[in-house]
C-alpha atoms as a PDB file:
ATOM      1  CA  UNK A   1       7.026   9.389  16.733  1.00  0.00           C
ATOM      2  CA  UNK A   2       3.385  10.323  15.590  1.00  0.00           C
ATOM      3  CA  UNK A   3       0.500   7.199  15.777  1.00  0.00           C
ATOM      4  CA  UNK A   4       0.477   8.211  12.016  1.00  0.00           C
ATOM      5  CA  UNK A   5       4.133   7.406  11.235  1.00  0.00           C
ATOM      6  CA  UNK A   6       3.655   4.223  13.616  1.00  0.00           C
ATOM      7  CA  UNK A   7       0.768   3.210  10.843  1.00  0.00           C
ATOM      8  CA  UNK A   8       2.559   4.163   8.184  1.00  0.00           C
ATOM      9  CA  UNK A   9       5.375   1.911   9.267  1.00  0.00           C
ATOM     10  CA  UNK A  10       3.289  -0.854  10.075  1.00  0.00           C
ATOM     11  CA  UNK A  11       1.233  -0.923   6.674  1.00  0.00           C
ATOM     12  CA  UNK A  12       5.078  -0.698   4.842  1.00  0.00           C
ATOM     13  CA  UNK A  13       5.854  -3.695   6.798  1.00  0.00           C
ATOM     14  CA  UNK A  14       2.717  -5.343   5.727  1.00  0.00           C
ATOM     15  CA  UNK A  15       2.759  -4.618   2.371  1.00  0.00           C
ATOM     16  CA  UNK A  16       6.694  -5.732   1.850  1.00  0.00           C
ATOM     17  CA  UNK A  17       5.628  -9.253   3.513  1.00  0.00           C
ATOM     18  CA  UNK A  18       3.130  -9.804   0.996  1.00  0.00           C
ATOM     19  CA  UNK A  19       5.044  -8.287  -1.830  1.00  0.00           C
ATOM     20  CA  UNK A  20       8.214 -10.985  -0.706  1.00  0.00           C
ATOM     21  CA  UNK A  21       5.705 -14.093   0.049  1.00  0.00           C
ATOM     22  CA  UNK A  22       3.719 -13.039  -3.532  1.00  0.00           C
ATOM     23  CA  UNK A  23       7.818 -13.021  -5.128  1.00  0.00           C
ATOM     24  CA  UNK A  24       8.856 -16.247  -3.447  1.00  0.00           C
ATOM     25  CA  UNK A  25       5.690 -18.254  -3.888  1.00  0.00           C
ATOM     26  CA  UNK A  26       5.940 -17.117  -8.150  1.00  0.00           C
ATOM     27  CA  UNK A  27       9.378 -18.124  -8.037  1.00  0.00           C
ATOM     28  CA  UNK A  28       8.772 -21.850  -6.104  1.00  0.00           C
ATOM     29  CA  UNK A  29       5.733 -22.542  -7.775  1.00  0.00           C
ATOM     30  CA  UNK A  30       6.125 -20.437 -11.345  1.00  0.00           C
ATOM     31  CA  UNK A  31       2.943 -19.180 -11.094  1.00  0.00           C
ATOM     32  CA  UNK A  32       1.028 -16.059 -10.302  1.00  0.00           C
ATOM     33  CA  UNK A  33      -1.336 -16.680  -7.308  1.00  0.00           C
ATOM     34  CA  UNK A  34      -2.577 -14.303  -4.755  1.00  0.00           C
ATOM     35  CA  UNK A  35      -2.331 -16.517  -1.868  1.00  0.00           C
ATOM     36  CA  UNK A  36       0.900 -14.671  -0.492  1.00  0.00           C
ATOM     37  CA  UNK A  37      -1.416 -11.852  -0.305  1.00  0.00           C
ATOM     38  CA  UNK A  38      -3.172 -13.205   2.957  1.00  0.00           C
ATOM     39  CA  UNK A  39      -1.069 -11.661   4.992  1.00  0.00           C
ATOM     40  CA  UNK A  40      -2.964  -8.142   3.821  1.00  0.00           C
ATOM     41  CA  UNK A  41      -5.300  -9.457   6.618  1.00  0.00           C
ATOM     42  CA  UNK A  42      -3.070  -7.880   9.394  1.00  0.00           C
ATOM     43  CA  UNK A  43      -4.461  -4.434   7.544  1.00  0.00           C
ATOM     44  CA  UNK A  44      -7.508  -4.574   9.764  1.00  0.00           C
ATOM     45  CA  UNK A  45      -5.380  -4.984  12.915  1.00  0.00           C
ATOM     46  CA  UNK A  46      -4.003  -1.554  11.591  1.00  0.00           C
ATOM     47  CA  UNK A  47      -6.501   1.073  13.428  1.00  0.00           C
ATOM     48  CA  UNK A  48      -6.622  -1.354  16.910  1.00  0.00           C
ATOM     49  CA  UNK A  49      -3.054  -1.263  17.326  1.00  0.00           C
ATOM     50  CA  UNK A  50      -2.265   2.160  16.746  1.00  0.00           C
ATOM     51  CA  UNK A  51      -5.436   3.564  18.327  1.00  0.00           C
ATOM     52  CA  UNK A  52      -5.382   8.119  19.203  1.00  0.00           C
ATOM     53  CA  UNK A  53      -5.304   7.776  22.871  1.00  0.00           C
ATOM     54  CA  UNK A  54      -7.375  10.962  24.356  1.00  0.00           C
ATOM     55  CA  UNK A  55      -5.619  12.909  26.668  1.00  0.00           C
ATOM     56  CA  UNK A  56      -7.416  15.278  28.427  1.00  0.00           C
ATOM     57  CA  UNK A  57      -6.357  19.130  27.723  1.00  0.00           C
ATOM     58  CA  UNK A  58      -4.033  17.914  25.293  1.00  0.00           C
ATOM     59  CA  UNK A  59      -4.396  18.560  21.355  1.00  0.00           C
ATOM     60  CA  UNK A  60      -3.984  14.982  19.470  1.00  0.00           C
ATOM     61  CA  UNK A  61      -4.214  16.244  15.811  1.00  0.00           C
ATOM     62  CA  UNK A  62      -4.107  19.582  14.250  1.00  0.00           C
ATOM     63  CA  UNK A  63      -4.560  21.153  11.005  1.00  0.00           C
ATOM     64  CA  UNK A  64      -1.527  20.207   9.792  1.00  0.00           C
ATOM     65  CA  UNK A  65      -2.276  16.201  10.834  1.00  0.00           C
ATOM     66  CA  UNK A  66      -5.549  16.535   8.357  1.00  0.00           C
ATOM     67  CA  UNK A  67      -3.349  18.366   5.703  1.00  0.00           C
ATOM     68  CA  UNK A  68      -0.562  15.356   5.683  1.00  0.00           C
ATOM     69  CA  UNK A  69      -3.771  12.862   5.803  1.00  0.00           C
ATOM     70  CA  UNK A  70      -5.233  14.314   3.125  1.00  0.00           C
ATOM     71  CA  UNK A  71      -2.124  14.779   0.738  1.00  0.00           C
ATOM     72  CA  UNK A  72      -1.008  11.464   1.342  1.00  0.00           C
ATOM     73  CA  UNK A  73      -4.995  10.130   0.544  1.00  0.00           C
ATOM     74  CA  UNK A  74      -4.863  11.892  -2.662  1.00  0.00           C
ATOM     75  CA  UNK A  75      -1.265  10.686  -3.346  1.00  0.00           C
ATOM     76  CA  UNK A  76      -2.340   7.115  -2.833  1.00  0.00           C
ATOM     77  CA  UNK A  77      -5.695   7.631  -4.948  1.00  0.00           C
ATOM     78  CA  UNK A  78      -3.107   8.773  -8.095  1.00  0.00           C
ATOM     79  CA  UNK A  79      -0.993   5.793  -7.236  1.00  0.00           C
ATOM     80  CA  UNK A  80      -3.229   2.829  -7.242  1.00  0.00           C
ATOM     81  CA  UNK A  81      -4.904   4.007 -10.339  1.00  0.00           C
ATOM     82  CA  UNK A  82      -1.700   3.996 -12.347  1.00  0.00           C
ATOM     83  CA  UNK A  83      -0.925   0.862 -10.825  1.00  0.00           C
ATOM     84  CA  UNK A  84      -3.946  -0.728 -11.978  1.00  0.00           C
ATOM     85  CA  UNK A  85      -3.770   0.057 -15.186  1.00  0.00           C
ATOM     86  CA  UNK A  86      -0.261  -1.174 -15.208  1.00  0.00           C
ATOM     87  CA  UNK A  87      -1.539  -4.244 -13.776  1.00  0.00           C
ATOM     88  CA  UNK A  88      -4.051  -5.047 -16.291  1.00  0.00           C
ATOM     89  CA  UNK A  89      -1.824  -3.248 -19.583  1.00  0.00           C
ATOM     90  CA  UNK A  90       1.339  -5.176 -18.712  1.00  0.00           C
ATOM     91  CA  UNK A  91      -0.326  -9.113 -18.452  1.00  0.00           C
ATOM     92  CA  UNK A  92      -2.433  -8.215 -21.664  1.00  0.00           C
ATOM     93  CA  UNK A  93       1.106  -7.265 -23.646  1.00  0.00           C
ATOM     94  CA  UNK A  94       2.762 -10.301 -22.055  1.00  0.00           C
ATOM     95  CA  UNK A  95      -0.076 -12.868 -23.081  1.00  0.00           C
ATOM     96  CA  UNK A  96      -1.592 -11.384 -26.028  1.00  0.00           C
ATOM     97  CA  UNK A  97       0.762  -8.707 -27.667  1.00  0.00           C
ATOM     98  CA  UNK A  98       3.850 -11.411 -27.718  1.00  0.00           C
ATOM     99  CA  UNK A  99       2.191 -14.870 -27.097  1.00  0.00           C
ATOM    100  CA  UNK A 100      -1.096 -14.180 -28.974  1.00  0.00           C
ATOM    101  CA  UNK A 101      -2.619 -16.190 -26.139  1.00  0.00           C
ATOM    102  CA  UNK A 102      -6.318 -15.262 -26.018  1.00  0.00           C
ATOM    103  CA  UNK A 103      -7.262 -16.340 -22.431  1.00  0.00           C
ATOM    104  CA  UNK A 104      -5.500 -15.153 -19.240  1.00  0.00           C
ATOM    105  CA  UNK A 105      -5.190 -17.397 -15.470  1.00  0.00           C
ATOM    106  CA  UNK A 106      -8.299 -16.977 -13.616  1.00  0.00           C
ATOM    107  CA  UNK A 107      -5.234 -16.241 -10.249  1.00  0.00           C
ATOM    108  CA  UNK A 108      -4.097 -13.022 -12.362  1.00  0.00           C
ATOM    109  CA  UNK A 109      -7.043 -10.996 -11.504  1.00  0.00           C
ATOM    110  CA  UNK A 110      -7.232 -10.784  -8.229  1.00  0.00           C
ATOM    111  CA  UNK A 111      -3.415 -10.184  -8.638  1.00  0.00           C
ATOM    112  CA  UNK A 112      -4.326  -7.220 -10.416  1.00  0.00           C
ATOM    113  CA  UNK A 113      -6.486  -6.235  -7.504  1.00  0.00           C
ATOM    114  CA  UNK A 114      -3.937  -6.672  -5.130  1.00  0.00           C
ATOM    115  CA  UNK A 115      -1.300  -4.475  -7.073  1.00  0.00           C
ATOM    116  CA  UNK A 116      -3.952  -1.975  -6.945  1.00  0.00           C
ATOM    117  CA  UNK A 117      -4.229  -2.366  -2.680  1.00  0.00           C
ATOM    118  CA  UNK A 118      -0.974  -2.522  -2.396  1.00  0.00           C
ATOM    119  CA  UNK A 119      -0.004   0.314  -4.659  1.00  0.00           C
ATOM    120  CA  UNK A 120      -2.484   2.679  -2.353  1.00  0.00           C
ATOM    121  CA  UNK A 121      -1.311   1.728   0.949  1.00  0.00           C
ATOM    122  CA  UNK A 122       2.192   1.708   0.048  1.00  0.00           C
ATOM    123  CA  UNK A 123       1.842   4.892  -1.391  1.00  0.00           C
ATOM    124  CA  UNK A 124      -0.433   6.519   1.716  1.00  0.00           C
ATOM    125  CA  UNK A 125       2.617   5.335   4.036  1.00  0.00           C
ATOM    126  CA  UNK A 126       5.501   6.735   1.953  1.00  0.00           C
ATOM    127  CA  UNK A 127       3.651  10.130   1.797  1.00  0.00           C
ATOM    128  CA  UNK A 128       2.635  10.403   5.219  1.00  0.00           C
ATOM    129  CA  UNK A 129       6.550   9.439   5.966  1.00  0.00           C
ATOM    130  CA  UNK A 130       8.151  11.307   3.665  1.00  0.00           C
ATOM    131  CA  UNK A 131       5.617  14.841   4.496  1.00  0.00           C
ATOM    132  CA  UNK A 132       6.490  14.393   8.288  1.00  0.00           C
ATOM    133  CA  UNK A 133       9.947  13.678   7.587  1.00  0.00           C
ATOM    134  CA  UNK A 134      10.476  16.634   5.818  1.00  0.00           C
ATOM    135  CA  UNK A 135       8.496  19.118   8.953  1.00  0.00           C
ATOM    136  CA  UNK A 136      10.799  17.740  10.875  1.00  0.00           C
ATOM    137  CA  UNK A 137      13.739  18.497   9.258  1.00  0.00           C
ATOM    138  CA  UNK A 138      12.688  22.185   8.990  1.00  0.00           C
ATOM    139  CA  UNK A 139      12.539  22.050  12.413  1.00  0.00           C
ATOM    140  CA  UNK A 140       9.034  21.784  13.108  1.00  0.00           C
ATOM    141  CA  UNK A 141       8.085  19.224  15.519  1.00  0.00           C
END
């Protein structure tokens, strides 16, 4: 397995823990904080654990590596954009559209930053999973 699918992995498992603490702590408490989302902190662990290790005469990345990277960076761009708007859209129908409340919980926007976070890594990971999943079923290694 490629350090990149090892990230992508990780960051999945990351981003599901925060997504299940952020679902469990809404449900327990019936509101919308973004305390779960602490455990986003393991992110920065991220490029330490799965570090390139430089072997001499041997190619680490190639063309294709930067190709994957870069799809699955644009990907991820589209992803967290749509999910921010989603983020802010959905709370304003919720509140105002059906409620006509005029003022929204000072814990909802950093929620809405979040969603946007999570959206992009979760969306970077799935690419780069699903584009070397798919070389490797052609039978490219």
């Amino acid at each position: 397995m490629r350090p990149e699918q090892k990230r992508a992995w990780f960051i999945l498992g990351v981003c599901a823990t925060g997504l299940l603490g952020f679902v469990v702590f809404s449900i327990v408490f019936r509101r919308i904080s973004p305390a779960p989302f602490a455990v986003c902190a393991l992110w920065i662990l991220e490029p330490l654990l799965f570090r390139k290790k430089p072997i001499a005469g041997k190619v680490t990345s190639d063309e294709r590596d930067q190709m994957i990277a870069e799809r699955a960076l644009l990907f991820a761009g589209v992803a967290s954009y749509v999910a921010f708007i989603l983020a802010c859209i959905i709370p304003w129908i919720v509140l105002y559209a059906r409620r006509a409340e005029k003022l929204i919980h000072v814990d909802t926007l950093p929620t809405v930053i979040m969603a946007g976070a999570f959206a992009f890594f979760a969306a970077k990971s799935i690419t780069t999973l699903v584009l070397y999943g798919r070389e490797r079923s052609d039978g490219q290694e």
